[in-house]
Structures are given as C-alpha cells and as structure tokens.
C-alpha atoms as a PDB file:
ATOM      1  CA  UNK A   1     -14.427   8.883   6.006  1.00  0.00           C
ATOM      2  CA  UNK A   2     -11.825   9.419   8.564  1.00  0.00           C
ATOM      3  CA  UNK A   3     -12.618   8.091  12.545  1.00  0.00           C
ATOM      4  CA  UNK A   4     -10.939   9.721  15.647  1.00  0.00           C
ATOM      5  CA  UNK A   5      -8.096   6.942  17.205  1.00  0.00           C
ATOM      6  CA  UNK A   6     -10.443   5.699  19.475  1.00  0.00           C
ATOM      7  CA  UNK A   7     -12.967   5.102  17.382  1.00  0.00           C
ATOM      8  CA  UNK A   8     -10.004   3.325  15.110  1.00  0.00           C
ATOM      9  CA  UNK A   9      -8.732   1.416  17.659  1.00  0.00           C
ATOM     10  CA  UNK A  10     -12.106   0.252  19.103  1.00  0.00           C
ATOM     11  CA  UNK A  11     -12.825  -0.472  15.361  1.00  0.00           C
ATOM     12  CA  UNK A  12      -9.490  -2.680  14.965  1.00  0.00           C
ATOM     13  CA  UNK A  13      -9.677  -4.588  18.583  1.00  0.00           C
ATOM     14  CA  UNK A  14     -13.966  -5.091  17.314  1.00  0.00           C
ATOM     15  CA  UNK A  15     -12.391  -6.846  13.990  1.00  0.00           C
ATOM     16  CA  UNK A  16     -10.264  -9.484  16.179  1.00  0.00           C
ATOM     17  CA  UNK A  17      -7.342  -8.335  14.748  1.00  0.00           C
ATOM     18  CA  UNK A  18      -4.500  -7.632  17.176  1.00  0.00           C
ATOM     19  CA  UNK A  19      -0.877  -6.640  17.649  1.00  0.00           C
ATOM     20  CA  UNK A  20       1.373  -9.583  18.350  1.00  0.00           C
ATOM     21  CA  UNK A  21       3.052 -10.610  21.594  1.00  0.00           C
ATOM     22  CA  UNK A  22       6.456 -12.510  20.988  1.00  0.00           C
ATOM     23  CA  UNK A  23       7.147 -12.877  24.038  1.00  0.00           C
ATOM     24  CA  UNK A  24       4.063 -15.246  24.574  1.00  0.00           C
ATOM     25  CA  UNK A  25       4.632 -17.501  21.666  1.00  0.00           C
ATOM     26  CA  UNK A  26       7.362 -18.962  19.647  1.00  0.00           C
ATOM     27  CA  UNK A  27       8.570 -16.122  16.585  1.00  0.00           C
ATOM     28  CA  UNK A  28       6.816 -17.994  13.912  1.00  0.00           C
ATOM     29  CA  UNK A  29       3.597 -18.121  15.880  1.00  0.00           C
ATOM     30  CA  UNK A  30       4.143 -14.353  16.379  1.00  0.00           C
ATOM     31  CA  UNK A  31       4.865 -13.137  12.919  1.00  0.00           C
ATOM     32  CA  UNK A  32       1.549 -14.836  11.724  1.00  0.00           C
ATOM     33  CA  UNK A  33      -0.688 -13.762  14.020  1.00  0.00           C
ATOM     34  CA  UNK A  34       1.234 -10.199  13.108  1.00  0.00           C
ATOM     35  CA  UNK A  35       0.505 -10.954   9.489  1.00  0.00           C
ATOM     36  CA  UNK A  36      -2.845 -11.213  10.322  1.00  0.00           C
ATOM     37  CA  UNK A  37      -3.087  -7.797  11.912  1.00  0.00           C
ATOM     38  CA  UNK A  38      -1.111  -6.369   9.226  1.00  0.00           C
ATOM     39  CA  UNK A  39      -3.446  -7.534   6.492  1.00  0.00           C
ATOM     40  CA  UNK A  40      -6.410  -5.905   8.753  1.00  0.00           C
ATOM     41  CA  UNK A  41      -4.759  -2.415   8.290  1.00  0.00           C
ATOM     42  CA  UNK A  42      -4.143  -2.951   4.600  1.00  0.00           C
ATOM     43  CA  UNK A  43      -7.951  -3.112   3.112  1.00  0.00           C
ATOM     44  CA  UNK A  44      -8.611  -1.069   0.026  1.00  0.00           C
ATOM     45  CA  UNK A  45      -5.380   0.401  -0.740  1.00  0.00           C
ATOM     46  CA  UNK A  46      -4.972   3.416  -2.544  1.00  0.00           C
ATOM     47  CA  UNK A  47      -4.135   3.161  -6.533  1.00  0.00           C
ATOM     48  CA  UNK A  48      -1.034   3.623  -7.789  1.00  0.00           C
ATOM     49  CA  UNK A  49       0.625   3.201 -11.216  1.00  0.00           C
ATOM     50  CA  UNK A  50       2.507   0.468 -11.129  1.00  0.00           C
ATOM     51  CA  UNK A  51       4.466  -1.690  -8.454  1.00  0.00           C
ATOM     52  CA  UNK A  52       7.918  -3.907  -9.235  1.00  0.00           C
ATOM     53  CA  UNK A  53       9.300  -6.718  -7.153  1.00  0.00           C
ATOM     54  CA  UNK A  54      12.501  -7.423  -7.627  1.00  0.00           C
ATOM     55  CA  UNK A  55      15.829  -9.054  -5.576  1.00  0.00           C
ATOM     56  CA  UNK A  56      19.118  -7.699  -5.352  1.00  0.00           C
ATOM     57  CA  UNK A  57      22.165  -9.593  -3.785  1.00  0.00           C
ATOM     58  CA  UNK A  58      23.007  -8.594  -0.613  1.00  0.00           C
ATOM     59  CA  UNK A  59      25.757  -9.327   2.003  1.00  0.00           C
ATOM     60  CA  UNK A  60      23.672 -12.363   3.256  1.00  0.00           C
ATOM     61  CA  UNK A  61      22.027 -13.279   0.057  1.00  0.00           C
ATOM     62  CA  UNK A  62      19.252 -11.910  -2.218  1.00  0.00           C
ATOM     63  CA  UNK A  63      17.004  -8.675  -0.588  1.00  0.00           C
ATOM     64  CA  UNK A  64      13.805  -8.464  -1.377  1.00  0.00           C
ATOM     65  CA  UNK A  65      12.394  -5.083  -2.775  1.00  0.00           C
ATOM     66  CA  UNK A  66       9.721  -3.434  -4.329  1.00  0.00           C
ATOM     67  CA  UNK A  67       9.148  -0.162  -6.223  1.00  0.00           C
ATOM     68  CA  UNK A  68       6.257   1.781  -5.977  1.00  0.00           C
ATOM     69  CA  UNK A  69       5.435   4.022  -8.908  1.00  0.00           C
ATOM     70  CA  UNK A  70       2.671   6.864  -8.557  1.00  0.00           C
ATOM     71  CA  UNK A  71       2.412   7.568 -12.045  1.00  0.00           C
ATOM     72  CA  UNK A  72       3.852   6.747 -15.649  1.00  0.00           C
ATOM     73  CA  UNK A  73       7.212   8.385 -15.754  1.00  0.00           C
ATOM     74  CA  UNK A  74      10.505   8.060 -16.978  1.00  0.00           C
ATOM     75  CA  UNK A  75      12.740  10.145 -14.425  1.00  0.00           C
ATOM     76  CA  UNK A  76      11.338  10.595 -11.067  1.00  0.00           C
ATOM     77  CA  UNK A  77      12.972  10.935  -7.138  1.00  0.00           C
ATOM     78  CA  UNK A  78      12.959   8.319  -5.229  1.00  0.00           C
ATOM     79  CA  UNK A  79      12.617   7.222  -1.917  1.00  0.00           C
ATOM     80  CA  UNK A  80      13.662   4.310   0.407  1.00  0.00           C
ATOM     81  CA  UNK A  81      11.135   3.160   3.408  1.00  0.00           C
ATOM     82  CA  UNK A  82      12.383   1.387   5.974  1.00  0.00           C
ATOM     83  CA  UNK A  83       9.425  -0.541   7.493  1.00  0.00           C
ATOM     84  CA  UNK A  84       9.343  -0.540  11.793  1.00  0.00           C
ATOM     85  CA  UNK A  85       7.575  -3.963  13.503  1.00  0.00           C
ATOM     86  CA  UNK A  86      10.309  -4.565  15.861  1.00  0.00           C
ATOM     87  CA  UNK A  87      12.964  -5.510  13.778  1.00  0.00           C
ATOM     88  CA  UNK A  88      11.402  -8.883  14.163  1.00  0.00           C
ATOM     89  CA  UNK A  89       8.166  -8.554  11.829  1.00  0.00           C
ATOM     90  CA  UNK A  90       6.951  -6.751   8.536  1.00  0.00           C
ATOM     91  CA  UNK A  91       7.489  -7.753   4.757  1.00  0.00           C
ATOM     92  CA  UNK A  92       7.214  -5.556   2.050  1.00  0.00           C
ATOM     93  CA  UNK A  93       3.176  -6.303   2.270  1.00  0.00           C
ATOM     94  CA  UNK A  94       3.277  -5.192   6.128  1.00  0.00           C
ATOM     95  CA  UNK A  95       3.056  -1.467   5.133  1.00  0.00           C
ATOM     96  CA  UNK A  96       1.599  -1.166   1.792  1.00  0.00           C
ATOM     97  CA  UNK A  97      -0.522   1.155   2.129  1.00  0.00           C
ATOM     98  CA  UNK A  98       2.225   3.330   4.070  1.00  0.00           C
ATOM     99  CA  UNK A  99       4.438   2.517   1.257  1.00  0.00           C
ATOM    100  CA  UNK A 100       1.643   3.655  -1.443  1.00  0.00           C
ATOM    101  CA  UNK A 101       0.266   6.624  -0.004  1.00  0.00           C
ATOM    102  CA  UNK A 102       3.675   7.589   0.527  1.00  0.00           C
ATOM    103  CA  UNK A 103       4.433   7.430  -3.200  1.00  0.00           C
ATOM    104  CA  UNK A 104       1.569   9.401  -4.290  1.00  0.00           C
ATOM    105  CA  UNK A 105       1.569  12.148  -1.928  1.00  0.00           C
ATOM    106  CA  UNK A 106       5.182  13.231  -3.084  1.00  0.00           C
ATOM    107  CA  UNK A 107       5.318  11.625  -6.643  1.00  0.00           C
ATOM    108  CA  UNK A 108       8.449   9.749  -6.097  1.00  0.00           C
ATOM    109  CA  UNK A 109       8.884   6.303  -6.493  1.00  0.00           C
ATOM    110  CA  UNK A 110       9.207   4.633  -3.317  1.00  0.00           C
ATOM    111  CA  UNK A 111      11.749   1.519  -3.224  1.00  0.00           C
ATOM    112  CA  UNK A 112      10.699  -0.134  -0.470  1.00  0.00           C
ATOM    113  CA  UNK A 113      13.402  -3.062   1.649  1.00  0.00           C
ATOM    114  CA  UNK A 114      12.428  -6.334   3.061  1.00  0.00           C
ATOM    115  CA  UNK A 115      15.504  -6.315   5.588  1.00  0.00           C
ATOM    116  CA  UNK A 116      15.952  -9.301   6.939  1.00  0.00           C
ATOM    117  CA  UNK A 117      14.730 -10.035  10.589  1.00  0.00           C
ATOM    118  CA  UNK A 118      15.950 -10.562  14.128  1.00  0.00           C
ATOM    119  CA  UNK A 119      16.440 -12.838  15.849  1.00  0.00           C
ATOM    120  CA  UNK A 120      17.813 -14.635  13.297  1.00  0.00           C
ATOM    121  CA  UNK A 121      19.768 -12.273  11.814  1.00  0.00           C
ATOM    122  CA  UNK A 122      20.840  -9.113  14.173  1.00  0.00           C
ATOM    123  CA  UNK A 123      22.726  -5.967  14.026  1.00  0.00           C
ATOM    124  CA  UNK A 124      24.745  -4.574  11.317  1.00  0.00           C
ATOM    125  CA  UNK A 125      22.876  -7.023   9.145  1.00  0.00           C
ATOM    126  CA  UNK A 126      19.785  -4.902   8.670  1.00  0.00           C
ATOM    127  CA  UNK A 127      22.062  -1.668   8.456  1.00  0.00           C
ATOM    128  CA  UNK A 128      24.080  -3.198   5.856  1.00  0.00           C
ATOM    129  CA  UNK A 129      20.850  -4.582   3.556  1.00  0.00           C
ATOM    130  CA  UNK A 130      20.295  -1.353   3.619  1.00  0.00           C
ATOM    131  CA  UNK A 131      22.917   0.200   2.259  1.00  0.00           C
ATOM    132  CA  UNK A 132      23.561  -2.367  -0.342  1.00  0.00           C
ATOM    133  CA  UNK A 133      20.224  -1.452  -1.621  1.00  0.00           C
ATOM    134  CA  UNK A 134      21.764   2.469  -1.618  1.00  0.00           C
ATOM    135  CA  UNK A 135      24.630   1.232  -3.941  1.00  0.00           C
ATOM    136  CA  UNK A 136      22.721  -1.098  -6.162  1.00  0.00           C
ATOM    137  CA  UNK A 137      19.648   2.237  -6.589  1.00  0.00           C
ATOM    138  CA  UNK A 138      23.108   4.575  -7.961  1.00  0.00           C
ATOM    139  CA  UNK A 139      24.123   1.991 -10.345  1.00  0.00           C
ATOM    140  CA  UNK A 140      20.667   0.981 -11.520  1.00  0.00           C
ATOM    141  CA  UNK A 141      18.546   3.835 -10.985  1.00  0.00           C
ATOM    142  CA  UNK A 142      17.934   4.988 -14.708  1.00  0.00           C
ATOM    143  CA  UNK A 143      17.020   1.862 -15.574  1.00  0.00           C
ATOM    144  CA  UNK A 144      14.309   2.003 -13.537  1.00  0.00           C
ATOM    145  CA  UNK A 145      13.140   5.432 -14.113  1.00  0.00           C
ATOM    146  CA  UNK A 146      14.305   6.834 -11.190  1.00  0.00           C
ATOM    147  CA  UNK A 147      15.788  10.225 -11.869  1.00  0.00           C
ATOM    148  CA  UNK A 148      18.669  10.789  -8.783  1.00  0.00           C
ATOM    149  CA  UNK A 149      21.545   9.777  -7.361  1.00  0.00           C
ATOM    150  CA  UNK A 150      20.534  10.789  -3.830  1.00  0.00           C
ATOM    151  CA  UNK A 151      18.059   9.530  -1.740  1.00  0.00           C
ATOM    152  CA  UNK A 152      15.768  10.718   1.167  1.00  0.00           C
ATOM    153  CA  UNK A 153      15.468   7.763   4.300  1.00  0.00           C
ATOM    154  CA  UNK A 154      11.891   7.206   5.066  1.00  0.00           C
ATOM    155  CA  UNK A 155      12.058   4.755   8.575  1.00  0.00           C
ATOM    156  CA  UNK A 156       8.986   4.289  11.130  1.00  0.00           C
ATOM    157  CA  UNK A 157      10.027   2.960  14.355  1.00  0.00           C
ATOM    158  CA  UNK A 158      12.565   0.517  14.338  1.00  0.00           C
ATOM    159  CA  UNK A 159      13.114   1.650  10.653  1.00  0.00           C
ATOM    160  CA  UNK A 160      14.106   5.137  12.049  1.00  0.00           C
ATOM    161  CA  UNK A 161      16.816   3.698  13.878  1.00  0.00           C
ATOM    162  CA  UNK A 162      18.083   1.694  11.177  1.00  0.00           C
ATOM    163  CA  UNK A 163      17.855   4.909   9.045  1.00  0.00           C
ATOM    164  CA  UNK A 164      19.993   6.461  11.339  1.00  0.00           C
ATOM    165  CA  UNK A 165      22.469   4.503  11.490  1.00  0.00           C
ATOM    166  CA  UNK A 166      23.092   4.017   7.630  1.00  0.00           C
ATOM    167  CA  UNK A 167      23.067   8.140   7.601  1.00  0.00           C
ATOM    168  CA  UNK A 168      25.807   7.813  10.438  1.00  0.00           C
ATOM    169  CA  UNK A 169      27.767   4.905   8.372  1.00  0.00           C
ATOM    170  CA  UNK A 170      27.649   7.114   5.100  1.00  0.00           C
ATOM    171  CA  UNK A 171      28.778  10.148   7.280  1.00  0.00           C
ATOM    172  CA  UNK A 172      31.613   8.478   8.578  1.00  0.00           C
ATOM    173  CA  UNK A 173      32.664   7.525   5.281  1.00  0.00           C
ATOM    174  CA  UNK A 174      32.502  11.089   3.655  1.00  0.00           C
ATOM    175  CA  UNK A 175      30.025   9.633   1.333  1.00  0.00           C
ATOM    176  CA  UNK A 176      26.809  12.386   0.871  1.00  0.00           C
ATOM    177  CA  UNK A 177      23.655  10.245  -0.748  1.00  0.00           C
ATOM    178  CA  UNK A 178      21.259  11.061   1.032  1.00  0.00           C
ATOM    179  CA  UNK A 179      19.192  13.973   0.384  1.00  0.00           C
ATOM    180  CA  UNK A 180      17.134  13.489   3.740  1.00  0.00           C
ATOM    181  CA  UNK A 181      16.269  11.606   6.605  1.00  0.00           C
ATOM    182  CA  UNK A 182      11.956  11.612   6.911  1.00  0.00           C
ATOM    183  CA  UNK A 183      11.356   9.772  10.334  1.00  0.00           C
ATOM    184  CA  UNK A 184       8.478   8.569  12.659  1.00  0.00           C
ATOM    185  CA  UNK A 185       9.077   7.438  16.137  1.00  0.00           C
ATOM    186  CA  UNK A 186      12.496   6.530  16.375  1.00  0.00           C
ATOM    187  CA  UNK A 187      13.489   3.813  18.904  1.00  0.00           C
ATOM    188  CA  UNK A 188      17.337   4.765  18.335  1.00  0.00           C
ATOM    189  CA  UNK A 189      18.232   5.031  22.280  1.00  0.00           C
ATOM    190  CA  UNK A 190      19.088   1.659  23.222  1.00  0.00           C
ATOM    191  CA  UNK A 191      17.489  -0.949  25.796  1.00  0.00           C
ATOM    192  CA  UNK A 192      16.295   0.996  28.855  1.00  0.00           C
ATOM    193  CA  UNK A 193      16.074  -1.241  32.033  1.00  0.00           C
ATOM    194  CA  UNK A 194      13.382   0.574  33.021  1.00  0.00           C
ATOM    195  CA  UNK A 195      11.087   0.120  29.683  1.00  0.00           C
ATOM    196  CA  UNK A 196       8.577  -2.992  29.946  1.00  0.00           C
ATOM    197  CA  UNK A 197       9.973  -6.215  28.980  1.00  0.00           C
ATOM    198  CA  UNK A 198       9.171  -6.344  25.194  1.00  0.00           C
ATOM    199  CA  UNK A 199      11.534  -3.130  24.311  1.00  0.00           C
ATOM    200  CA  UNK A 200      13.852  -4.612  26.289  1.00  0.00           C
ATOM    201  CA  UNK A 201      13.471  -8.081  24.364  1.00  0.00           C
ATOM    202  CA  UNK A 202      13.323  -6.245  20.929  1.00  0.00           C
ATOM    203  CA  UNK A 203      16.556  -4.671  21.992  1.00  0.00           C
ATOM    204  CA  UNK A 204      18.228  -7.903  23.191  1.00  0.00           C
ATOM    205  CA  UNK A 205      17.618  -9.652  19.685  1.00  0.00           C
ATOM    206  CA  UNK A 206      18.294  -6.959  17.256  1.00  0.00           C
ATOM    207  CA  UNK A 207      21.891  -6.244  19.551  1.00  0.00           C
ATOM    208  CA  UNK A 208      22.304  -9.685  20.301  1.00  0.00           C
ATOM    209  CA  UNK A 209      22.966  -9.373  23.819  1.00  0.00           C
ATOM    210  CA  UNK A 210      21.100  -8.271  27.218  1.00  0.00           C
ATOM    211  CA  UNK A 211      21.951  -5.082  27.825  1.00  0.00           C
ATOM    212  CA  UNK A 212      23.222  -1.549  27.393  1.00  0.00           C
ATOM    213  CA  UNK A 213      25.269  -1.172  24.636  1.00  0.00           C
ATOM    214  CA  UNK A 214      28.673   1.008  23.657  1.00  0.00           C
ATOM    215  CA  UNK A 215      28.214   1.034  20.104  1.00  0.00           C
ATOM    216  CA  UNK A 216      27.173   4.479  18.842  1.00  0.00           C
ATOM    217  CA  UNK A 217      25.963   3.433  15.113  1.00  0.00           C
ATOM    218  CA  UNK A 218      24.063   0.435  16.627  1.00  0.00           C
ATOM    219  CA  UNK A 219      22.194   3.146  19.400  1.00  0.00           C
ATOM    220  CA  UNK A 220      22.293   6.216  17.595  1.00  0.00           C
ATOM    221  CA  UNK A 221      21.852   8.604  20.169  1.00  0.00           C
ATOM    222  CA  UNK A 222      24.937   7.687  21.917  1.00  0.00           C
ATOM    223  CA  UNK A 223      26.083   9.590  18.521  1.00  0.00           C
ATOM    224  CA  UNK A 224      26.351  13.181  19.229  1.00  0.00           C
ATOM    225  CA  UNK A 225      25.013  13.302  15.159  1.00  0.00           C
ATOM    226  CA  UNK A 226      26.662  15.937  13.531  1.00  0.00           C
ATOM    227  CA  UNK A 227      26.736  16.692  10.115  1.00  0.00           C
ATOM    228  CA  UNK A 228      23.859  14.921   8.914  1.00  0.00           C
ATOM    229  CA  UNK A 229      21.505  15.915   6.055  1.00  0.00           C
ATOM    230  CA  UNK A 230      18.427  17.489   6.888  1.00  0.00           C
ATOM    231  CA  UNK A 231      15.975  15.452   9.176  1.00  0.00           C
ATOM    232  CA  UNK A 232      12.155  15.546   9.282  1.00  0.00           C
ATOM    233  CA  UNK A 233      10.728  13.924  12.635  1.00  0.00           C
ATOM    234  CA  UNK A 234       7.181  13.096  14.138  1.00  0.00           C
ATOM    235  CA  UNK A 235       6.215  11.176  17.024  1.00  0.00           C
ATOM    236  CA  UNK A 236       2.913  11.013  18.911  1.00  0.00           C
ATOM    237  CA  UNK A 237       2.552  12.306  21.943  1.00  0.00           C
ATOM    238  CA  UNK A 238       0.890   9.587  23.679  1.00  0.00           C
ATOM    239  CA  UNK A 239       3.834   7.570  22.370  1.00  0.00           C
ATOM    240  CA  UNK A 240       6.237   5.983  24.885  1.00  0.00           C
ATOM    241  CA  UNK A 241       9.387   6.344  22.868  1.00  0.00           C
ATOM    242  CA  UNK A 242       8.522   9.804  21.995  1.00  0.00           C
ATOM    243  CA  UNK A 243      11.823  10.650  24.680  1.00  0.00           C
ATOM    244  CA  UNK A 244      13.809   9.260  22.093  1.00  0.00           C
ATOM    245  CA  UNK A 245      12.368  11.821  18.906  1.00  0.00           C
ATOM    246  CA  UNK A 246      12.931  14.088  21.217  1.00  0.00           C
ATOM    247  CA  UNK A 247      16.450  13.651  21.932  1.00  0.00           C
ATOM    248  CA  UNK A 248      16.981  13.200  18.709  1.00  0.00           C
ATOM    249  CA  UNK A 249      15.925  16.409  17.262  1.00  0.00           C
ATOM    250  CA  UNK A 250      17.844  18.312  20.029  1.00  0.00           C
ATOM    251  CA  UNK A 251      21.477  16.156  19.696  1.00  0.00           C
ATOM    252  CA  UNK A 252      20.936  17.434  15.726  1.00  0.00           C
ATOM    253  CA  UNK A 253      19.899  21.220  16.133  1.00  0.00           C
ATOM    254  CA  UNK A 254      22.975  21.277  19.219  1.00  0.00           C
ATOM    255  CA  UNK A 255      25.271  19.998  16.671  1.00  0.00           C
ATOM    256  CA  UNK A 256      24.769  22.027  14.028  1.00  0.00           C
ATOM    257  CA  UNK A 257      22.613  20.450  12.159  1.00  0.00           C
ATOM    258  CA  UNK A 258      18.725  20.493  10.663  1.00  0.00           C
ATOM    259  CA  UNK A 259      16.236  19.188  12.086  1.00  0.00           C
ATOM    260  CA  UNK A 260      12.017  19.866  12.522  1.00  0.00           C
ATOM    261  CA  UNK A 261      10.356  18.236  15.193  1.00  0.00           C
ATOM    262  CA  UNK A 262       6.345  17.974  14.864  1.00  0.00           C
ATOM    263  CA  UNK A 263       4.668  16.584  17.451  1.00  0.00           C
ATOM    264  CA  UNK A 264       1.337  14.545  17.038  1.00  0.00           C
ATOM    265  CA  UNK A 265      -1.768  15.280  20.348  1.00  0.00           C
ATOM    266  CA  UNK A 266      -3.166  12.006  21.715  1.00  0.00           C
ATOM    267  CA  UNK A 267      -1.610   9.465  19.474  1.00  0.00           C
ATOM    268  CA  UNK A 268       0.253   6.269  20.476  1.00  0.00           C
ATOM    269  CA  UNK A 269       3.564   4.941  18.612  1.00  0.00           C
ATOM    270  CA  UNK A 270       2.866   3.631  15.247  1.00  0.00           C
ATOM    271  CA  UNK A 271      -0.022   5.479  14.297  1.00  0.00           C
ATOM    272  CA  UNK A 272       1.143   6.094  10.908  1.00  0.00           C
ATOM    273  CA  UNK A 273      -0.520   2.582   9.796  1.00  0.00           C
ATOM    274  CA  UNK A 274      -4.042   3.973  10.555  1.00  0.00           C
ATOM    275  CA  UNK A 275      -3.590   6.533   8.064  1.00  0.00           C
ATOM    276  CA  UNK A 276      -6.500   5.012   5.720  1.00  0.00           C
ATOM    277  CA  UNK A 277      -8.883   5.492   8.628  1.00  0.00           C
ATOM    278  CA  UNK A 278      -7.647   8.391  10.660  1.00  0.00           C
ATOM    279  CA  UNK A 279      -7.029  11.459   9.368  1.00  0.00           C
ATOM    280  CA  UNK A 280      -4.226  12.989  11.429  1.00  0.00           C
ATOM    281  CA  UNK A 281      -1.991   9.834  10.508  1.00  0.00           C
ATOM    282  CA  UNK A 282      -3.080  10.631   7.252  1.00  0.00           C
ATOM    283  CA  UNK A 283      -1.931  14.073   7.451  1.00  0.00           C
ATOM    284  CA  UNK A 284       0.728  13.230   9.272  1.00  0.00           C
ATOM    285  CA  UNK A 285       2.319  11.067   6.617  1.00  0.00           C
ATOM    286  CA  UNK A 286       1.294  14.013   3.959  1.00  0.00           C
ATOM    287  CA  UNK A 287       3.674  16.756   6.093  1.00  0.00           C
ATOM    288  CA  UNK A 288       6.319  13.662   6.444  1.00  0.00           C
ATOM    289  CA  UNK A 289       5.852  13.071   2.314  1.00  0.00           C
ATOM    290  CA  UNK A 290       5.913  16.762   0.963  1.00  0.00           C
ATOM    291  CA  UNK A 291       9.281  16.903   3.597  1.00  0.00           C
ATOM    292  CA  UNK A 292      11.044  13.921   1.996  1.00  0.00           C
ATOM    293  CA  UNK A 293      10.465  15.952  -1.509  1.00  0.00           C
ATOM    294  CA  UNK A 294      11.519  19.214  -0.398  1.00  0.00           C
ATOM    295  CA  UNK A 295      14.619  17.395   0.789  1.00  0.00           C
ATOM    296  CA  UNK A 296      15.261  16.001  -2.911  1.00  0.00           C
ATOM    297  CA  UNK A 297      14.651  19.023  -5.090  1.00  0.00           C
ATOM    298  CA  UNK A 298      17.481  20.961  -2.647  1.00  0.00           C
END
C-alpha cells in the first residue's frame, strides 16, 4: 500500500534511519551510517529472476557489477544504472530495489556499476569506470544473454551527471552506443557558491578542487550538448537542483536535440528510492523504465 511523502518521510525519520552528513564525521563514519539508511529503504524487494555479480578490470583495477535479470531469457536489452549518493556513497546494494524494479518494469537486464568513490578517487575516474564497463558489455554481451550492442544510461543524481558526461565523451569520439540517456535529478551544473555547504563539498571532492570549474565534460552544462541521443528527464519539484534538469532539457531541445522533461509536484531530490512505499516514485520510475525501452527498440 502506497503512503503520500510525508507520510514516507515521517515513516523513515520514525524508523531512526537517516540520511548521512559527511561533513560532520569522518567518510567512513558517513558511509555507514549511509549504509544503514540505505538498507532501511531496501526491505522486501521485489522478485526478480536471477541476479549476477561479477568484476571486470578497469582503468584503476577490478569494477564491481551486477546484472539484474527480470526473467529467463536468452537475448534481452540491457541497461546500465548509474547509482547517485554524492559520488561519495552507494554500492551496488544502495539501490536495489531501484535497480530491480527497474529491470522488471522494462524487461531488460539491468547491469548495474559500483564506480568507485570520491574522495578517494575523483573525476574522470568514475566517467571512465563507466565506460570501460560500455566496452567490456559489446564484447561480452551474448554471453550473458544480453541481446544489443547499444545501451540506454539510467543515472539518478550524481549518476545523471556522470551519465552525461560518458554520452558527451562517446559524442566527441563519433562513437554512437547509446540508445538513450533515462535521467533523474541531474546535479551536472557545477559547484554554486551560493548552494549550502554540502553541494559545494560534494563538488569540491568529486572535481578535486574548491571551486568553479572550466571543464565542460566534468560540468556538463557548460556543454552546449548537441547531438546527443534521445534523453528522458524527471526531477521533483520540491527538489533544489531541479534548476539544473531544467537547464538541461532546454540546452538539448535549443541544440537540436531530444529531450522530455516531466516534472514531479511536491517531491524533494531523490525520491526515486521511496518508490516501494510511494506511489508517484513508483510511477515515476515506471514512465522513466518504459522510456529507457522505447529508446532501445528505435
């Protein structure tokens, strides 16, 4: 039975559960108490056929994935999702039940990356997992029953932005993989100095510097983003970085390109994760799903 967001959120702050502040705490103190909160959202998680962890090597060693099968098949699309958190947080358990619902609303398989995190590791690192995990799904992707050779970008949040930028890298390069971009609540326009202090912070890790920045894969929307493949996007509109959707649904359509924007009433950013207990994530995700498959069968 599906609860309105306040009656979620007054149900999630009741359970002790909470968000994590790493600003307040040292990064490992933050991650696990952001664990914690992450295992809250992930109760009694959907079925699906089958799930597959495996590692591929990567620019900075092995990547952790996992594939997410809806049903027994031997040729079906496929996915990626690119989890948000920050850049800083999230595993491949983080958003499971983002990752599974995902997979059986648009019977793909869903190949989900663990990236790895700032601060330790910052900019084009995560980009560049990423796309390694492209290559290695083109080589390998009969083998495990995944049916194309092009691939729709599924990224929440900070997993938006690093979407976008691996759809700008492969642009760049003349190289046309991807099917789709299917986005929630991009972050991709840089450190504001006006934002409160933790944007500012997630910026400053991820970048590696305080700051604006110049570089226009990095921030996307210093990109004018032209010739991309077709782009899905929702945002809440209680969200504070829904500017940023925004803007990035116009610098598309002005170039040329094509883009829907749908717009979510009174929800905050990263409501997506509710989507077992609140319906309009859930339908939310559904519209963002069936999008990511009408991208692959065109």
């Amino acid at each position: 039975m599906f609860a309105t967001y306040s009656e979620a959120a007054q149900e999630q702050s009741l359970s002790g559960f909470s968000a994590a502040d790493p600003l307040n705490s040292s990064i490992e103190e933050a991650r696990a108490k952001q664990d914690l909160y992450f295992q809250s959202l992930n109760q009694n998680l959907p079925e699906v056929s089958s799930e597959k962890d495996l590692e591929i090597d990567g620019p900075c060693g092995a990547i952790p994935i996992r594939l997410v099968y809806p049903e027994v098949g031997d040729s079906l699309p496929c996915i990626i999702f690119i989890r948000g958190a920050g850049f800083w947080a999230g595993s491949l358990d983080s958003h499971a039940r983002t990752m599974r619902s995902l997979s059986l609303l648009s019977g793909c398989v869903v190949c989900a990356i663990d990236y790895r995190r700032t601060p330790e590791f910052q900019y084009p690192t995560q980009r560049d997992e990423v796309l390694q995990l492209i290559s290695w799904l083109k080589q390998n992707a009969s083998q495990f029953g995944i049916s194309n050779q092009s691939f729709v970008l599924f990224g929440e949040s900070a997993g938006a932005t690093i979407a976008l930028s691996c759809a700008l890298t492969l642009r760049d390069k003349g190289d046309h993989t991807l099917a789709g971009l299917t986005l929630f609540y991009n972050n991709a326009g840089g450190p504001n100095p006006a934002a409160r202090a933790y944007s500012q912070w997630v910026w400053k890790q991820y970048l590696g510097h305080d700051g604006l920045s110049t570089n226009a894969n990095a921030v996307p929307l210093l990109d004018d983003l032209h010739d991309l493949p077709p782009v899905w996007l929702g945002a809440g509109e209680d969200d504070p970085l829904i500017k940023d959707t925004i803007e990035t649904h116009r610098k598309i359509t002005a170039s040329g390109g094509k883009s829907t924007f749908v717009s979510y009433p009174k929800l905050p950013h990263a409501f997506v994760m509710h989507s077992g207990s609140l319906e309009p994530a859930y339908e939310a995700l559904k519209t963002a799903a069936l999008a990511a498959k009408h991208f692959l069968k065109n």
